[in-house]
N, C-alpha and C. Protein backbone atom coordinates (compact mmCIF):
# COMPACT_ATOMS: atom_id res chain seq x y z
N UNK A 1 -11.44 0.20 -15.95
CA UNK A 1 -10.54 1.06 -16.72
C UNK A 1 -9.22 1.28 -16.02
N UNK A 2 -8.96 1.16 -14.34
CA UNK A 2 -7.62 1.01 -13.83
C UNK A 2 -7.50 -0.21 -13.36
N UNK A 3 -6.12 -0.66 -13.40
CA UNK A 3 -5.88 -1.68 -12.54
C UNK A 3 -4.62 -1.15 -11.90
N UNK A 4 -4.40 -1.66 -10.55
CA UNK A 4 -3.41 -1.39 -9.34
C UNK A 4 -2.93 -3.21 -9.27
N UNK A 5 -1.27 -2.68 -9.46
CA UNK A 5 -0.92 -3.93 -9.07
C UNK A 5 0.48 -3.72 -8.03
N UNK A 6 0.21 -4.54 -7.30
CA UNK A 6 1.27 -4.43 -6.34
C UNK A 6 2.39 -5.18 -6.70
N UNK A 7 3.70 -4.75 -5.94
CA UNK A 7 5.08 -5.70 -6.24
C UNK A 7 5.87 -5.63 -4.82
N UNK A 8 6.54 -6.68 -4.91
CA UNK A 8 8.01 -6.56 -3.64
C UNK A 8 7.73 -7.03 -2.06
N UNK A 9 6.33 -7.83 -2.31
CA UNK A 9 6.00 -8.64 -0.98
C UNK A 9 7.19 -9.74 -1.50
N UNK A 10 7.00 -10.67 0.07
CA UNK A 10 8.22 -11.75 0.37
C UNK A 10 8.15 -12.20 1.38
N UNK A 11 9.21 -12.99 1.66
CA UNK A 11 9.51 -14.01 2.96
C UNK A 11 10.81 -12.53 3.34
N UNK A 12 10.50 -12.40 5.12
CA UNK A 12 11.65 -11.69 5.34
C UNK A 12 11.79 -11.93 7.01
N UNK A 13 13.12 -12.02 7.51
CA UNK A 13 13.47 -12.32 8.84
C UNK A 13 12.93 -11.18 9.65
N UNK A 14 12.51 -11.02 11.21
CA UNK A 14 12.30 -9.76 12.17
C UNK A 14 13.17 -9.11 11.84
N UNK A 15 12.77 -7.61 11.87
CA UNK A 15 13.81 -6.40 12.05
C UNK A 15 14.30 -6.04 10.60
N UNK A 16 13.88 -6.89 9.21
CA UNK A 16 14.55 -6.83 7.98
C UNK A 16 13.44 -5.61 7.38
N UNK A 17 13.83 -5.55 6.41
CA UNK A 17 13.07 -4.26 5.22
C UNK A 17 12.06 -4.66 4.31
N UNK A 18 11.54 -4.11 3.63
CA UNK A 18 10.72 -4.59 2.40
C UNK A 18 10.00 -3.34 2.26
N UNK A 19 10.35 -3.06 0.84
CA UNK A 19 9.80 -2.31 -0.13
C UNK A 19 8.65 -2.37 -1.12
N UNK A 20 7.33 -1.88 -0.92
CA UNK A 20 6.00 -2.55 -1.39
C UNK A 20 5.85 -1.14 -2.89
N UNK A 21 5.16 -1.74 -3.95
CA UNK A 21 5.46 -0.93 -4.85
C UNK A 21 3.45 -1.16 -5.09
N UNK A 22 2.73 -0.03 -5.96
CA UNK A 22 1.95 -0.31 -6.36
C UNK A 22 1.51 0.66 -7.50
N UNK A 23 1.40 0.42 -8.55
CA UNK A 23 1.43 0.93 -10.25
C UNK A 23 0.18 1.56 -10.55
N UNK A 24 -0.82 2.09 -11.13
CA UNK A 24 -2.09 2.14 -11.34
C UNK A 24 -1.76 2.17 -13.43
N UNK A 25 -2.45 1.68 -13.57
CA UNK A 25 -2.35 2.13 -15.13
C UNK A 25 -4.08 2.00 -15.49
N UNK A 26 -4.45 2.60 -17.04
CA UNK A 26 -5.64 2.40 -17.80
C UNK A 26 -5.97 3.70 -18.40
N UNK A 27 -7.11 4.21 -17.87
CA UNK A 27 -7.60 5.40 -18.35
C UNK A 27 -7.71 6.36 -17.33
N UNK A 28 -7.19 7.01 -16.83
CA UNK A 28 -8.00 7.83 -15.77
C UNK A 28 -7.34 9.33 -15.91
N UNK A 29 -8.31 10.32 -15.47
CA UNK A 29 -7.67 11.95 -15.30
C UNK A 29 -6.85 11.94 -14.16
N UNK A 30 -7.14 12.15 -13.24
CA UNK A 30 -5.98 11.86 -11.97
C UNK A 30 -6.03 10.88 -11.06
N UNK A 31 -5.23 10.80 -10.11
CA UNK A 31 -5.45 10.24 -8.58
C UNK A 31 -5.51 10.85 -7.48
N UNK A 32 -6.35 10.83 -7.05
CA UNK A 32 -6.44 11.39 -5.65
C UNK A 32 -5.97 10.64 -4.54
N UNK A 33 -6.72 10.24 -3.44
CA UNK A 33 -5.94 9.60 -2.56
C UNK A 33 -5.24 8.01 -2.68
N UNK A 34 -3.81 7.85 -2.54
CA UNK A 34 -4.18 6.26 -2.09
C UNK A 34 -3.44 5.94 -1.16
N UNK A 35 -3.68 4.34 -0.88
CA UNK A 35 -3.40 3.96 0.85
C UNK A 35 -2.67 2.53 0.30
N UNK A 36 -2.22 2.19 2.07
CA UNK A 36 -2.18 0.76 1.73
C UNK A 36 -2.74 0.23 2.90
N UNK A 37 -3.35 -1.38 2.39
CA UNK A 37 -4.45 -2.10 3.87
C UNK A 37 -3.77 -3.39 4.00
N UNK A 38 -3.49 -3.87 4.59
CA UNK A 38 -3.72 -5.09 5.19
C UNK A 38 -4.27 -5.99 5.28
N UNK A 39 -4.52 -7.52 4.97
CA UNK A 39 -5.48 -8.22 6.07
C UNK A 39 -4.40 -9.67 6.16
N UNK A 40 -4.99 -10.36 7.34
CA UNK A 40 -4.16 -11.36 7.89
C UNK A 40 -5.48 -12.34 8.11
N UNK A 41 -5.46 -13.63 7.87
CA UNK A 41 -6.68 -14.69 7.62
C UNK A 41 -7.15 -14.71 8.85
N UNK A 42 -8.06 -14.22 8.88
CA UNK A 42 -9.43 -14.68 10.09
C UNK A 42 -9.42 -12.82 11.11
N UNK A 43 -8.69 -12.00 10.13
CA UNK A 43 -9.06 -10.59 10.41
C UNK A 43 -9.43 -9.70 9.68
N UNK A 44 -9.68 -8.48 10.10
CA UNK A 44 -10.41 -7.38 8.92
C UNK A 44 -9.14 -6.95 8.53
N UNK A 45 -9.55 -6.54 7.33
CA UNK A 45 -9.03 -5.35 6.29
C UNK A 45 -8.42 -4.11 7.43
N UNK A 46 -6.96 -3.85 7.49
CA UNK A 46 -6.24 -3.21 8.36
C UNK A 46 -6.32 -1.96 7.64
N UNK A 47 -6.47 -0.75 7.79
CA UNK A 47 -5.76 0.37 6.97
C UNK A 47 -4.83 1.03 7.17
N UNK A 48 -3.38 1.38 7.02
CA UNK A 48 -2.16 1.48 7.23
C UNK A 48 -1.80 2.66 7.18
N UNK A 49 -2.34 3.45 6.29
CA UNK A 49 -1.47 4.89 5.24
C UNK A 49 -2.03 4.92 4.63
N UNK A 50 -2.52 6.70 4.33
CA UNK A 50 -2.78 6.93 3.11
C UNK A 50 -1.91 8.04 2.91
N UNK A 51 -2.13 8.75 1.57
CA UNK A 51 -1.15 9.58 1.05
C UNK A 51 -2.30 10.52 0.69
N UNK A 52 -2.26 11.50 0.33
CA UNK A 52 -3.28 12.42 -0.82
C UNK A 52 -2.04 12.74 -1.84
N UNK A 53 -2.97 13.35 -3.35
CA UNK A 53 -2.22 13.90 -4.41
C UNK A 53 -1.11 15.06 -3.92
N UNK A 54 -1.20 16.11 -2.67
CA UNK A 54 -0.15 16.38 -2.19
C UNK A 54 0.45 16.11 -1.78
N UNK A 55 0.88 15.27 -1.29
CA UNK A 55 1.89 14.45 -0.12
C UNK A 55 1.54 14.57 1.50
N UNK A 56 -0.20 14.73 1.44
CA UNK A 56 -0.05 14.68 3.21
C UNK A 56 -0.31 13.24 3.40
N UNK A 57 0.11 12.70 5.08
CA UNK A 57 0.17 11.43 4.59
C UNK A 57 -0.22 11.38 6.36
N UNK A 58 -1.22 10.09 6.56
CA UNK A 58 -1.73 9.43 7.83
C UNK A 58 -1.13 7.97 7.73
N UNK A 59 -0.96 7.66 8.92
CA UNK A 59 -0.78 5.94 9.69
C UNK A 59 -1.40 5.61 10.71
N UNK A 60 -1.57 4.09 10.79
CA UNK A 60 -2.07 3.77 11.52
C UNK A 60 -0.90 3.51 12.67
N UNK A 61 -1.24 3.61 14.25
CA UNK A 61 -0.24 3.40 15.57
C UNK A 61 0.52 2.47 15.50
N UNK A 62 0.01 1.38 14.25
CA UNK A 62 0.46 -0.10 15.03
C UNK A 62 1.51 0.32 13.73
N UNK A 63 2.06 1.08 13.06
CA UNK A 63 3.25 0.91 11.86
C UNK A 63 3.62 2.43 11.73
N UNK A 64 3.14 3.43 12.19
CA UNK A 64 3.88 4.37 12.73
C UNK A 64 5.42 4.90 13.53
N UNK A 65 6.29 5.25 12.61
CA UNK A 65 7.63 5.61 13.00
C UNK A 65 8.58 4.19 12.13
N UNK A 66 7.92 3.11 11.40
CA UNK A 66 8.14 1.82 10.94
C UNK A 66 8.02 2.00 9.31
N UNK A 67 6.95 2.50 9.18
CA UNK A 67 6.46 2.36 7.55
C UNK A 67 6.29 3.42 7.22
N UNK A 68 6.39 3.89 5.91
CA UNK A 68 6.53 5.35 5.23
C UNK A 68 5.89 5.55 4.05
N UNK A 69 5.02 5.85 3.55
CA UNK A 69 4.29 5.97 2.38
C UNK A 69 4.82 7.03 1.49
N UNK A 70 4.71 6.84 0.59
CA UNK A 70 5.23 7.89 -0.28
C UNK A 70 4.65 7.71 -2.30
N UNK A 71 4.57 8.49 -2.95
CA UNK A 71 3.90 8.32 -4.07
C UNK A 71 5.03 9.19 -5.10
N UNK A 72 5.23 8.74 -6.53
CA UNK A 72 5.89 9.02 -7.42
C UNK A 72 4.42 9.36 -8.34
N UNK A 73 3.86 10.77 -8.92
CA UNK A 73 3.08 11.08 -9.50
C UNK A 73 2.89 10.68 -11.14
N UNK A 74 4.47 11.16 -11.36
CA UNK A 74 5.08 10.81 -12.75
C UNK A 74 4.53 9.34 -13.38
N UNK A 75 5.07 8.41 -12.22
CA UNK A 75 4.90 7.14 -12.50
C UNK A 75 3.16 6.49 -12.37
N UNK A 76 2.65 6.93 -11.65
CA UNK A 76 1.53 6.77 -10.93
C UNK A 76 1.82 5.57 -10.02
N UNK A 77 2.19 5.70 -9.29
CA UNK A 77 3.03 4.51 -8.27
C UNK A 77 2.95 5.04 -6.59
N UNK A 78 2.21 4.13 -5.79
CA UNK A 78 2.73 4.84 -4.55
C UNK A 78 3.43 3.18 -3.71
N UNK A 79 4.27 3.82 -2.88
CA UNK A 79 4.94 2.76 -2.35
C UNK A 79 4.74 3.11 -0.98
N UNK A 80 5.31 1.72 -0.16
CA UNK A 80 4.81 1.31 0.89
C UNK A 80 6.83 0.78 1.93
N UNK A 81 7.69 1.52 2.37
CA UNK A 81 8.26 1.50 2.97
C UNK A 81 8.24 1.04 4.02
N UNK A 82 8.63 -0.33 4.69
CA UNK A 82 9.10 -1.23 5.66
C UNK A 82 9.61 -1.60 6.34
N UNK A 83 9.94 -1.25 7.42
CA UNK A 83 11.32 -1.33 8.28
C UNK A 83 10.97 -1.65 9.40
N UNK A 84 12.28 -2.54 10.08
CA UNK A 84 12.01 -3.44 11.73
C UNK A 84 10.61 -4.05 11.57
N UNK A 85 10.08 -4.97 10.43
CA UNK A 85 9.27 -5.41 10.60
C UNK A 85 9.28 -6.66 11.43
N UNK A 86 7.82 -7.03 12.04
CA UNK A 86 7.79 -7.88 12.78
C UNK A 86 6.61 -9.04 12.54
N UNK A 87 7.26 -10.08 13.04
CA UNK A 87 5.77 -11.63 13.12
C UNK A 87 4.42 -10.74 12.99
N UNK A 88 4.19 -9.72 13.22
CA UNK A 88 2.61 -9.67 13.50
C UNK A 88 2.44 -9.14 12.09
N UNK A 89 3.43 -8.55 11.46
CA UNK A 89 3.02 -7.21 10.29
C UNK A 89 3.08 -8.49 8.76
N UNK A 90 3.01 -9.78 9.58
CA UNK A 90 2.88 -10.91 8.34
C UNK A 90 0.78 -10.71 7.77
N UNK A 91 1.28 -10.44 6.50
CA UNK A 91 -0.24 -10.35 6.01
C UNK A 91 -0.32 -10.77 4.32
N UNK A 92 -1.81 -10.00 3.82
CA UNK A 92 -1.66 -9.74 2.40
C UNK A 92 -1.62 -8.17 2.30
N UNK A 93 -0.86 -7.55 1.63
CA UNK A 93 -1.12 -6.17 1.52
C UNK A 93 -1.75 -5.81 0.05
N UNK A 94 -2.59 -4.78 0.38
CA UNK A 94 -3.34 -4.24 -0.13
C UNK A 94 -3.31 -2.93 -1.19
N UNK A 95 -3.13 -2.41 -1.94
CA UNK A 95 -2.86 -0.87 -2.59
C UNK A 95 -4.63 -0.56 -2.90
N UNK A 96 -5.06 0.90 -2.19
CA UNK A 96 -5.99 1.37 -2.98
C UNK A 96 -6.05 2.34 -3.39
N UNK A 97 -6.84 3.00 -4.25
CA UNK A 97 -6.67 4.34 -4.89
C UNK A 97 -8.44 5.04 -5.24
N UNK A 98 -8.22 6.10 -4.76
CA UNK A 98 -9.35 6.84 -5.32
C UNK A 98 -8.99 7.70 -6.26
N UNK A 99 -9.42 7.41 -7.83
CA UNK A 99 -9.16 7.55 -9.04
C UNK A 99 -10.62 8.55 -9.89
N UNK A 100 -10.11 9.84 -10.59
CA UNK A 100 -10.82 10.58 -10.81
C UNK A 100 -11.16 10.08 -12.53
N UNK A 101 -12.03 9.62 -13.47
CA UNK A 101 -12.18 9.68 -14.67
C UNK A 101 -13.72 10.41 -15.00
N UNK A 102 -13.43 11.74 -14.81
CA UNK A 102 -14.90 12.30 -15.65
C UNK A 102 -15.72 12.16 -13.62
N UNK A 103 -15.68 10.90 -12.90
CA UNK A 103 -16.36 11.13 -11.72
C UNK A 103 -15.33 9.86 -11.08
N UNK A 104 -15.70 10.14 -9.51
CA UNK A 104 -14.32 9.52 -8.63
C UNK A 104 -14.58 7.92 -8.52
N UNK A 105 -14.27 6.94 -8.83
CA UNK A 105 -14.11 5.65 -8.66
C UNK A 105 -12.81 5.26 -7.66
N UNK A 106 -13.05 4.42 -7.20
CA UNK A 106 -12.16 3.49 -5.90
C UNK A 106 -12.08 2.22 -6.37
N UNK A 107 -10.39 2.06 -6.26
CA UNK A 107 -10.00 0.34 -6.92
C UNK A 107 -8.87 -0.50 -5.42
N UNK A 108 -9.30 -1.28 -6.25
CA UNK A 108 -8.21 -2.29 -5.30
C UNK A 108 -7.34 -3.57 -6.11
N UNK A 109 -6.07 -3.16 -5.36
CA UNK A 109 -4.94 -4.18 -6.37
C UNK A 109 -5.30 -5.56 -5.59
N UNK A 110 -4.48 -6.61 -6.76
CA UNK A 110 -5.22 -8.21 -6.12
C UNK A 110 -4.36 -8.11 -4.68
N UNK A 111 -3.32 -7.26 -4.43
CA UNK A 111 -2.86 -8.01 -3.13
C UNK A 111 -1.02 -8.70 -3.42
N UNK A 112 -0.23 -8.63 -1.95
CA UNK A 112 0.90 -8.82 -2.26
C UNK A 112 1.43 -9.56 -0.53
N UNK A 113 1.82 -10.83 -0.85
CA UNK A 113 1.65 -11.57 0.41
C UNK A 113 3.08 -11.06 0.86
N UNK A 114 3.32 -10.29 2.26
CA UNK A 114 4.47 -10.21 3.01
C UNK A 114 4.01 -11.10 4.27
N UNK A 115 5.76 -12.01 4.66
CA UNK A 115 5.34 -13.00 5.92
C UNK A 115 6.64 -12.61 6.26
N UNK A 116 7.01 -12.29 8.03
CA UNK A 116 8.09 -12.22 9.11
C UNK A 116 7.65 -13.25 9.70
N UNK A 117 9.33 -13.97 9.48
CA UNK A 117 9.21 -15.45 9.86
C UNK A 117 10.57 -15.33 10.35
N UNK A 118 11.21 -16.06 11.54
CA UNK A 118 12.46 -16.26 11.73
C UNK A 118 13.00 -17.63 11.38
């Protein structure tokens, strides 16, 4: 009944920006938390940030003071802010959401390939 889709992965030089977008649409009463994860081929599922429906918001060390999470309620959209990225932060990124309809379900968008390449 939701789908999460991500937007605004890319090819981007060290030290450049990128702006990660992720939508939820379908049926649902609210959203509660969502995050964004990571993974890079032949590693686990990274978890990055999450947000809650208030705006408190966790990171992980390795993108801390770098990446900024933030959520537009209106829209049902939370985004994923990027900056001085580097070779290592090349992955697939991830949007998830814990989504309330009647009882709490957890989704995951297909994924949005960002690569730092010089």
């Amino acid at each position: 009944q939701v789908q999460l889709v991500e937007s605004g992965g890319g090819l981007v030089q060290p030290g450049e920006s990128l702006r990660l977008s992720c939508a939820a649409s379908g049926r649902f009463n609210s959203i509660n938390a969502m995050g964004w994860y990571r993974q890079a081929p032949g590693k686990e599922r990274e978890l990055l940030a999450q947000i809650t429906s208030g705006g408190s918001t966790n990171y992980a060390d390795s993108v801390k003071g770098r990446f900024t999470i933030s959520r537009d309620n209106a829209k049902n959209t939370v985004y994923l802010q990027m900056n001085s990225l580097k070779p290592e932060d090349t992955a697939v990124y991830y949007c998830n959401a814990d989504v309330r309809y009647y009882r709490q379900y957890n989704y995951w968008g297909q994924g949005t390939q960002v690569t730092v390449s010089s």
